[in-house]
PDB file of N, CA and C in Angstrom:
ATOM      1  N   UNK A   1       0.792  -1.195   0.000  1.00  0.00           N
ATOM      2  CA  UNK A   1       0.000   0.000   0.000  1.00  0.00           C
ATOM      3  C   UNK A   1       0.836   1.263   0.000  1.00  0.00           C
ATOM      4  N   UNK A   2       2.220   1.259   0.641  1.00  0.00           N
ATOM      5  CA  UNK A   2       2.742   2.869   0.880  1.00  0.00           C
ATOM      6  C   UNK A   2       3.189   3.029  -0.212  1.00  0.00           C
ATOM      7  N   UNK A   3       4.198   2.128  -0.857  1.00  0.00           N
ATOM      8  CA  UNK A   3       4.883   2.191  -1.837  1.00  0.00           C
ATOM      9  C   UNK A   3       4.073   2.511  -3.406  1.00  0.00           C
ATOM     10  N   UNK A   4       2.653   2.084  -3.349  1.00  0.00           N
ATOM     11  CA  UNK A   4       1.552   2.276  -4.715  1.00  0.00           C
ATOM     12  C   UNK A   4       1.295   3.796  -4.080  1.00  0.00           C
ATOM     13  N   UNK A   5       1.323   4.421  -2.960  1.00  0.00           N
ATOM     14  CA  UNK A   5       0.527   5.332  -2.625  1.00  0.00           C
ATOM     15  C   UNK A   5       1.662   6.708  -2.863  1.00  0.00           C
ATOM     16  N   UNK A   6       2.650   6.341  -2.880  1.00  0.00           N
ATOM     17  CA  UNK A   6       3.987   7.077  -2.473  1.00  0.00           C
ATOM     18  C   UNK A   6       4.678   7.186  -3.985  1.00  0.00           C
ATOM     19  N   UNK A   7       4.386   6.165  -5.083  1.00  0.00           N
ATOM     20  CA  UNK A   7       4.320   6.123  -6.211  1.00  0.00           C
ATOM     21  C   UNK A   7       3.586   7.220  -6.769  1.00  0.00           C
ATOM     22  N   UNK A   8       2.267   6.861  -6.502  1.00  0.00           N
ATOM     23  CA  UNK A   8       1.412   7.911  -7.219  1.00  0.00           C
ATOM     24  C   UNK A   8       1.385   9.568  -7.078  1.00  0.00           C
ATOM     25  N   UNK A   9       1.619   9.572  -5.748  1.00  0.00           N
ATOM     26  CA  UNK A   9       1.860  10.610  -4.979  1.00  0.00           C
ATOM     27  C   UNK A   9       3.396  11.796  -5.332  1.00  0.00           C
ATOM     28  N   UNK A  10       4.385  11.106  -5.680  1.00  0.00           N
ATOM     29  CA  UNK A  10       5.966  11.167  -5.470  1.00  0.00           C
ATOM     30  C   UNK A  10       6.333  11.156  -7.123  1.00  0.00           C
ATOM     31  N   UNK A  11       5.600  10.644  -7.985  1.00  0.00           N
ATOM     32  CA  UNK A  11       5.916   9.415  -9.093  1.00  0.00           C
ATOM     33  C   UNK A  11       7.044   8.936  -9.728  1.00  0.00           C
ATOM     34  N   UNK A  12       7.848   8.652  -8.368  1.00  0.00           N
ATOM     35  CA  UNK A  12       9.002   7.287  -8.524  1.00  0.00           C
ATOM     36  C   UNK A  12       8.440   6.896  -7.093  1.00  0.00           C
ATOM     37  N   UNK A  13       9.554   5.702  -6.770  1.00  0.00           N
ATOM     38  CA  UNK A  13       9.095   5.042  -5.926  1.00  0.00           C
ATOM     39  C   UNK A  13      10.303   5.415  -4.418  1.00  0.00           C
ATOM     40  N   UNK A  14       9.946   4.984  -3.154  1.00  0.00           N
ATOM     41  CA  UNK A  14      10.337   5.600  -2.095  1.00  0.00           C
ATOM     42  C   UNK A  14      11.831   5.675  -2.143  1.00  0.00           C
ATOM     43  N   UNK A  15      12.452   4.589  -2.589  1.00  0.00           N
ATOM     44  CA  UNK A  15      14.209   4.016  -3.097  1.00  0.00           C
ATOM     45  C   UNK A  15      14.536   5.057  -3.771  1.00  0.00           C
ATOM     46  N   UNK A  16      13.843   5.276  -4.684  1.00  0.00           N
ATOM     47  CA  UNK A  16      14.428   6.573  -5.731  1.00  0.00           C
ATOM     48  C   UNK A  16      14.469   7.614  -5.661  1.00  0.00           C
ATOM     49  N   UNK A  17      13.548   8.304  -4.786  1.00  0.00           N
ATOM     50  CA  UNK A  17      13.409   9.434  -4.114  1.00  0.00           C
ATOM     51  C   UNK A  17      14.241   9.469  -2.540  1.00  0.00           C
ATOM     52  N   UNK A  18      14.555   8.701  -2.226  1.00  0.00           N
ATOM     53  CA  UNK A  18      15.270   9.122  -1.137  1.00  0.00           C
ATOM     54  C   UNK A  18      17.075   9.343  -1.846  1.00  0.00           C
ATOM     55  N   UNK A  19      17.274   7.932  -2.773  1.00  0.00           N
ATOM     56  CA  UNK A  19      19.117   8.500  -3.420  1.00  0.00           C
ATOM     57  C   UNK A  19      18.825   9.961  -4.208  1.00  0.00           C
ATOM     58  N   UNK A  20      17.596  10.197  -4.500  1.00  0.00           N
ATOM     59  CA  UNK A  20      17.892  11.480  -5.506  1.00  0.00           C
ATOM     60  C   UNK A  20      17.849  12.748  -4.495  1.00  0.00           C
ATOM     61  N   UNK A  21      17.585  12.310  -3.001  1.00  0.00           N
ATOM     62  CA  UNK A  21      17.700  13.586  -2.436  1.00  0.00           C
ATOM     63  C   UNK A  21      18.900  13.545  -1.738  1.00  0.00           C
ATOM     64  N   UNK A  22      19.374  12.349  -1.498  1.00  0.00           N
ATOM     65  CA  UNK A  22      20.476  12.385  -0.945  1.00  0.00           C
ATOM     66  C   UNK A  22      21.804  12.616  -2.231  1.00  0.00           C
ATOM     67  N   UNK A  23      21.331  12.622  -3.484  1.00  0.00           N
ATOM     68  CA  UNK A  23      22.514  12.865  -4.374  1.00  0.00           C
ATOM     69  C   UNK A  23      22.481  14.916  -4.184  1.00  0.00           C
ATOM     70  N   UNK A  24      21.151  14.917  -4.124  1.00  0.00           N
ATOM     71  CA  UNK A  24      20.956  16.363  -3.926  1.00  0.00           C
ATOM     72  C   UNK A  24      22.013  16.863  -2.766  1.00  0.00           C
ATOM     73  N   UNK A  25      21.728  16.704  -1.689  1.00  0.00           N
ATOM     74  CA  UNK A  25      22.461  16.705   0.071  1.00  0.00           C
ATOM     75  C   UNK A  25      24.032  16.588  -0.319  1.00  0.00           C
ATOM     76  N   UNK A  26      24.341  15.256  -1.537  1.00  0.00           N
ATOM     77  CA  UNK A  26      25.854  15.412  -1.578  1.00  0.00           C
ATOM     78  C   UNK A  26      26.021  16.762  -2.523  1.00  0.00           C
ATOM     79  N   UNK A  27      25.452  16.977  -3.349  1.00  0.00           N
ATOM     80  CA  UNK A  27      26.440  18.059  -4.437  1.00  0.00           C
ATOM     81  C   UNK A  27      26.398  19.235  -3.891  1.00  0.00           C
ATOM     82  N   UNK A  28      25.417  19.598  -3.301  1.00  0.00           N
ATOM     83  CA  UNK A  28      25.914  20.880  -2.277  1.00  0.00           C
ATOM     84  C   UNK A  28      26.765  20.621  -1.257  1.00  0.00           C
ATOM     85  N   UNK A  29      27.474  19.252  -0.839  1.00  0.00           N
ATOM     86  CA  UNK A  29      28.900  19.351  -0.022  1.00  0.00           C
ATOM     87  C   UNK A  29      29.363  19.395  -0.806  1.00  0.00           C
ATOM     88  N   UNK A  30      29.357  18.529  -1.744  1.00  0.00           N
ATOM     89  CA  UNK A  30      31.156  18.773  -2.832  1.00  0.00           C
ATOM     90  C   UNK A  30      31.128  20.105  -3.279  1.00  0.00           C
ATOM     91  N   UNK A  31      29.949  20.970  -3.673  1.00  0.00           N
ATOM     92  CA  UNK A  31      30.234  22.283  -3.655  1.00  0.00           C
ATOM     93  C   UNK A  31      30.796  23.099  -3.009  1.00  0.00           C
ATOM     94  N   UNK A  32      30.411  22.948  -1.584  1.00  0.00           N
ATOM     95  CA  UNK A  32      30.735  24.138  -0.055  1.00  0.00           C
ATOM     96  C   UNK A  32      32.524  23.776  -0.152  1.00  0.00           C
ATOM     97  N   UNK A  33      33.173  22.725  -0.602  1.00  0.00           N
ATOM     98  CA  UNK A  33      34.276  22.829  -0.494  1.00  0.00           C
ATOM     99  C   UNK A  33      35.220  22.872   1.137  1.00  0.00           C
ATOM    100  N   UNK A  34      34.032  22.497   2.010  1.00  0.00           N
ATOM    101  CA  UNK A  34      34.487  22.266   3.443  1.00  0.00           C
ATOM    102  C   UNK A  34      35.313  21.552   3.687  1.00  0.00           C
ATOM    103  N   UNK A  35      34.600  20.247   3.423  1.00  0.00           N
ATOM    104  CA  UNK A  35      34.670  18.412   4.067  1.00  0.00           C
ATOM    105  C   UNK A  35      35.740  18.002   2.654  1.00  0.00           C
ATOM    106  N   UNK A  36      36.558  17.224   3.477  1.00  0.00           N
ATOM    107  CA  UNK A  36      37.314  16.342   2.116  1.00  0.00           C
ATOM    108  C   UNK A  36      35.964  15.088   1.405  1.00  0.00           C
ATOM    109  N   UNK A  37      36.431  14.528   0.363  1.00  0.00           N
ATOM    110  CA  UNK A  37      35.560  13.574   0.242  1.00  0.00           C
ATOM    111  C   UNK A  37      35.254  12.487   0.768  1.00  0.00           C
ATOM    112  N   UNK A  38      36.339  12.116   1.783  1.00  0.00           N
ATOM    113  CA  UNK A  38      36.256  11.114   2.164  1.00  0.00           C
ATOM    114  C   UNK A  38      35.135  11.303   3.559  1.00  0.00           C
ATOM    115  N   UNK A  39      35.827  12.532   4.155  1.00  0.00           N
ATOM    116  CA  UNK A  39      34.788  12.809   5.008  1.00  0.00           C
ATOM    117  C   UNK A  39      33.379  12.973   4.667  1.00  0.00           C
ATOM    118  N   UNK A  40      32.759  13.023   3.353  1.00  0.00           N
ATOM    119  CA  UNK A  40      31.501  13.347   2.649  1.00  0.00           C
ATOM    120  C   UNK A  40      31.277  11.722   2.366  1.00  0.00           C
ATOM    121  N   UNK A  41      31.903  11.265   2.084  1.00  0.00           N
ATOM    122  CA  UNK A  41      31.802   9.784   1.909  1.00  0.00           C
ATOM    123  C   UNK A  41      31.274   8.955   2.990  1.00  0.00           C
ATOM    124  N   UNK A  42      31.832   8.925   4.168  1.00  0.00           N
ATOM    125  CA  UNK A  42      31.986   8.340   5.215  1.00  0.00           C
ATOM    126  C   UNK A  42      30.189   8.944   6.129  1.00  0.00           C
ATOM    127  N   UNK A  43      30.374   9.890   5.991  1.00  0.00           N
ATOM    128  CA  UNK A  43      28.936  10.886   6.688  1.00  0.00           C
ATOM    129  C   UNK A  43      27.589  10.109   5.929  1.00  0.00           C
ATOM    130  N   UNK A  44      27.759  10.030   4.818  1.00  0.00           N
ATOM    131  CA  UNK A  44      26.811   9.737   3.908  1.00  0.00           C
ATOM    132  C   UNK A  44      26.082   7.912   4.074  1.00  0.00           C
ATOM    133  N   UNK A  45      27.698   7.346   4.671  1.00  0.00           N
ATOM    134  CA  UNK A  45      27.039   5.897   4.924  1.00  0.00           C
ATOM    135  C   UNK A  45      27.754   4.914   3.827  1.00  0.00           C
ATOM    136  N   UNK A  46      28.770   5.591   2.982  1.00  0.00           N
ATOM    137  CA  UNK A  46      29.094   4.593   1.963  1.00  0.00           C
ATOM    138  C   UNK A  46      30.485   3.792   2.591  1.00  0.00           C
ATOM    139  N   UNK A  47      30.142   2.977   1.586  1.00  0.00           N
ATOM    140  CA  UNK A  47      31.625   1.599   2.119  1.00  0.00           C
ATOM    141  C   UNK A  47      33.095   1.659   1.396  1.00  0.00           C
ATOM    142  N   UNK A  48      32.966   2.402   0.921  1.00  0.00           N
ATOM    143  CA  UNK A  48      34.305   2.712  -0.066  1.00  0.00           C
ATOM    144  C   UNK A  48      34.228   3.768  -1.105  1.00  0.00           C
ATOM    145  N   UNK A  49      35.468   4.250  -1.372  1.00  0.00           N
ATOM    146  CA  UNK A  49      35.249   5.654  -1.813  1.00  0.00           C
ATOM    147  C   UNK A  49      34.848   5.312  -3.631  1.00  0.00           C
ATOM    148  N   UNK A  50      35.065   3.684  -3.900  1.00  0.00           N
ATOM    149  CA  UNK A  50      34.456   3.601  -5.114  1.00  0.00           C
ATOM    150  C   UNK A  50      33.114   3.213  -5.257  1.00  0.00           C
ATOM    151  N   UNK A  51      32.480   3.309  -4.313  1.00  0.00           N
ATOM    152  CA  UNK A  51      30.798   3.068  -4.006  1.00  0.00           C
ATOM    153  C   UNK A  51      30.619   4.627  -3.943  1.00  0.00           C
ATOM    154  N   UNK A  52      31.003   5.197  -3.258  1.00  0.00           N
ATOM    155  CA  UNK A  52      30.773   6.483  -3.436  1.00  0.00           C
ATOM    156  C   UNK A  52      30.699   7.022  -5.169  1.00  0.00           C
ATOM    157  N   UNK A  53      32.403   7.171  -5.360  1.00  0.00           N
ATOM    158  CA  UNK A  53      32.138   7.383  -6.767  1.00  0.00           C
ATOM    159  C   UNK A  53      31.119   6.833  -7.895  1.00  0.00           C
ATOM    160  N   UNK A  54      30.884   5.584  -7.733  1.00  0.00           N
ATOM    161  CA  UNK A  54      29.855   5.078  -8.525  1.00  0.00           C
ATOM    162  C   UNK A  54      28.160   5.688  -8.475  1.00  0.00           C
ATOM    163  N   UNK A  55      27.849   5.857  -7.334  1.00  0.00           N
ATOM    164  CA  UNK A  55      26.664   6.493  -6.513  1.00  0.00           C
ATOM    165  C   UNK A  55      26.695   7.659  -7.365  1.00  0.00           C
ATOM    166  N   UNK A  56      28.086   8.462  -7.224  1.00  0.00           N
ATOM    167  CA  UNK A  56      27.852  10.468  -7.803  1.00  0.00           C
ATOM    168  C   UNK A  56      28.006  10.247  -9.337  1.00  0.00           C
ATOM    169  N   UNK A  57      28.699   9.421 -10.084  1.00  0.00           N
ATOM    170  CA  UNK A  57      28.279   9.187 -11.973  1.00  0.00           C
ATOM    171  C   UNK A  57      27.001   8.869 -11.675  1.00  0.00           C
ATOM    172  N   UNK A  58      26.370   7.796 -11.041  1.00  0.00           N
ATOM    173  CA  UNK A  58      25.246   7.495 -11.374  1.00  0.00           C
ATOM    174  C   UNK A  58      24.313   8.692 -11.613  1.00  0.00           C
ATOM    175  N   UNK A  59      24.300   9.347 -10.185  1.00  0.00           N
ATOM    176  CA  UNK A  59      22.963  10.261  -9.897  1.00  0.00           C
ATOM    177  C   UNK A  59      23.251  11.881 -10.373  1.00  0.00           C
ATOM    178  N   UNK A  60      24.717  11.877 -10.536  1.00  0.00           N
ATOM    179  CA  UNK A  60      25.372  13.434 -11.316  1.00  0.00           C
ATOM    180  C   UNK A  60      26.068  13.614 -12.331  1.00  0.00           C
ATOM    181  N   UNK A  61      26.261  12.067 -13.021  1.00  0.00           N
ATOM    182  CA  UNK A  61      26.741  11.974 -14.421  1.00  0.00           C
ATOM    183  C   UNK A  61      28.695  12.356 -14.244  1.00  0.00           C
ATOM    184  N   UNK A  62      29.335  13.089 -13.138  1.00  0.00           N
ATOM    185  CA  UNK A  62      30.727  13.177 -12.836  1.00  0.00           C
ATOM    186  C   UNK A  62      30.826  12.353 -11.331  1.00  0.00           C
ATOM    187  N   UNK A  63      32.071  12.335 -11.636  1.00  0.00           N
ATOM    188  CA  UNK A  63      32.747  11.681 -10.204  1.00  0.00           C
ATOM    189  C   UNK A  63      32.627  12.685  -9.016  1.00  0.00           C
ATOM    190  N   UNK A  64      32.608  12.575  -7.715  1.00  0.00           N
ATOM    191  CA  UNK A  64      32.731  13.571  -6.712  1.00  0.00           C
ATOM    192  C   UNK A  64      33.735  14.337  -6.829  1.00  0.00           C
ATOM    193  N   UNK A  65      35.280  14.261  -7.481  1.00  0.00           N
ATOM    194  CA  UNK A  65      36.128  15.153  -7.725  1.00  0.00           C
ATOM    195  C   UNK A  65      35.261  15.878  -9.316  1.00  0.00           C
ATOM    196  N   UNK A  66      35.358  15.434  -9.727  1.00  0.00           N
ATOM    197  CA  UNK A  66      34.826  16.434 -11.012  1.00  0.00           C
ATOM    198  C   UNK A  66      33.308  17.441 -10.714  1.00  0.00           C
ATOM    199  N   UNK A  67      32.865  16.891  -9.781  1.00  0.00           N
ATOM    200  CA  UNK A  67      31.489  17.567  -9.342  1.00  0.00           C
ATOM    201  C   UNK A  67      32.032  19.178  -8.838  1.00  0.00           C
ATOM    202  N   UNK A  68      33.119  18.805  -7.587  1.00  0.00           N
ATOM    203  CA  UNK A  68      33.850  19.896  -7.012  1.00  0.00           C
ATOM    204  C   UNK A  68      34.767  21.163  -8.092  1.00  0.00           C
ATOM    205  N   UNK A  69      34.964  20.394  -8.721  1.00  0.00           N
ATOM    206  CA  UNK A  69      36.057  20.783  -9.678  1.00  0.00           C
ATOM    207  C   UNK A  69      35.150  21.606 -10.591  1.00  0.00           C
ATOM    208  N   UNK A  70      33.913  21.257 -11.037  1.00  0.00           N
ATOM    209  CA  UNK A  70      33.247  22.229 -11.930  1.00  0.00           C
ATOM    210  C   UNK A  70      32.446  23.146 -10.834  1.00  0.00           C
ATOM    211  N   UNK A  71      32.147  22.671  -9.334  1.00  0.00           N
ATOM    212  CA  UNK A  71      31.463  23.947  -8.664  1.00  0.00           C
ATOM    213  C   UNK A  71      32.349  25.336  -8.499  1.00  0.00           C
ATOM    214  N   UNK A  72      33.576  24.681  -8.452  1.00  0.00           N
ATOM    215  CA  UNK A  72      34.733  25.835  -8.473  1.00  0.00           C
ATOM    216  C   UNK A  72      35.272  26.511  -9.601  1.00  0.00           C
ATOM    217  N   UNK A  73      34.835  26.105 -10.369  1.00  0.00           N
ATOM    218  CA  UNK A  73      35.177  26.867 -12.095  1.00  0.00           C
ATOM    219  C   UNK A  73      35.797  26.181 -12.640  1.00  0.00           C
ATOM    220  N   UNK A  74      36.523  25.155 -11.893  1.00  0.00           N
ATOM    221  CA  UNK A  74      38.054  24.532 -12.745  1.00  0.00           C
ATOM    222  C   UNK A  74      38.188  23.392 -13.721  1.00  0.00           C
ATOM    223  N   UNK A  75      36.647  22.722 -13.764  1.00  0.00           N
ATOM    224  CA  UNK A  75      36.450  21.838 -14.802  1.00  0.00           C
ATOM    225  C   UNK A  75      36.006  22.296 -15.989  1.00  0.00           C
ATOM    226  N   UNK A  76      37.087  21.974 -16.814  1.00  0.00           N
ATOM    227  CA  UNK A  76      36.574  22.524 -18.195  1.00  0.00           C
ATOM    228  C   UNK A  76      36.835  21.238 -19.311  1.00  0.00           C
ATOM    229  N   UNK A  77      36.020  20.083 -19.168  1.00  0.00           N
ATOM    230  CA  UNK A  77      35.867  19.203 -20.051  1.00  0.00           C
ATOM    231  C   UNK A  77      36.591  19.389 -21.620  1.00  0.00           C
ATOM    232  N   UNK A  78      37.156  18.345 -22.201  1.00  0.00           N
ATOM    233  CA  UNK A  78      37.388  18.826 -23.700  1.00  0.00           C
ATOM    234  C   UNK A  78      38.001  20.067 -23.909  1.00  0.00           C
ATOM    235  N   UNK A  79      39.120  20.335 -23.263  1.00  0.00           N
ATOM    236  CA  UNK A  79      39.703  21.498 -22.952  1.00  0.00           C
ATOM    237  C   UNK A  79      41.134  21.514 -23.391  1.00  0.00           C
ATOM    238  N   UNK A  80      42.088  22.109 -24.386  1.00  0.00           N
ATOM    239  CA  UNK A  80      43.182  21.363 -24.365  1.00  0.00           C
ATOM    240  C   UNK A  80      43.756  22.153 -23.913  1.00  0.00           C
ATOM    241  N   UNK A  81      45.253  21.084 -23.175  1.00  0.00           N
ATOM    242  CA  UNK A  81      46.333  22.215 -22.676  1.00  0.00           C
ATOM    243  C   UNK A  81      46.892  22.900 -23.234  1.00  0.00           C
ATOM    244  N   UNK A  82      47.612  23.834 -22.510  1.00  0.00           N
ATOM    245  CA  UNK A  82      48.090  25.181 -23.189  1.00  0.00           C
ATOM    246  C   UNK A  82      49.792  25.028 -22.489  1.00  0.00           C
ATOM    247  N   UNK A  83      49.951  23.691 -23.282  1.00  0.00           N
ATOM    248  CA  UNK A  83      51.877  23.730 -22.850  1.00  0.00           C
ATOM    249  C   UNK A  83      52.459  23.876 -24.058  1.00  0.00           C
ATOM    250  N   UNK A  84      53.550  24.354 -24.073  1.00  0.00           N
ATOM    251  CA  UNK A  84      54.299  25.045 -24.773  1.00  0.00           C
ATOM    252  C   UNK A  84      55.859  24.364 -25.043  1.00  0.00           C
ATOM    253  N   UNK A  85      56.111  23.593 -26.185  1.00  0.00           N
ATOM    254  CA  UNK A  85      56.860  23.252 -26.424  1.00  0.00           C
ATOM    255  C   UNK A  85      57.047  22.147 -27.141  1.00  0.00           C
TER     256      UNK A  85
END
């Protein structure tokens, strides 16, 4: 009954709505730039920092370093270097 009701109501189901708010909860840490990741990792409940990573492609399409890295300006995908020589 909760899960048809919470469906209809929500329209995904309770599993999916709770990782998509908790993917929410992480990208504003990897943003704030406080907590290392591991410490964001560990808070969050995950078992390894490649469960983690897998979790933030899944639900943010980048890794938790690349998440940070573009909240700060510094990811610039498809970008080539500018070395000289």
């Amino acid at each position: 009954g909760f899960d048809k009701h919470f469906r209809k109501v929500f329209g995904v189901s309770p599993s999916r709505w709770i990782a998509r708010r908790k993917a929410v909860d992480i990208h504003r840490e990897l943003c704030s730039n406080r907590k290392t990741l591991k410490q964001i990792s560990f808070e969050y409940g995950f078992s390894s920092a490649a469960h983690f990573s897998k979790f933030c492609k899944t639900h943010m399409s980048l890794s938790p370093g690349a998440v940070r890295r573009q909240a700060l300006g510094a990811y610039r995908p498809n970008t080539p270097t500018n070395k000289k020589g």
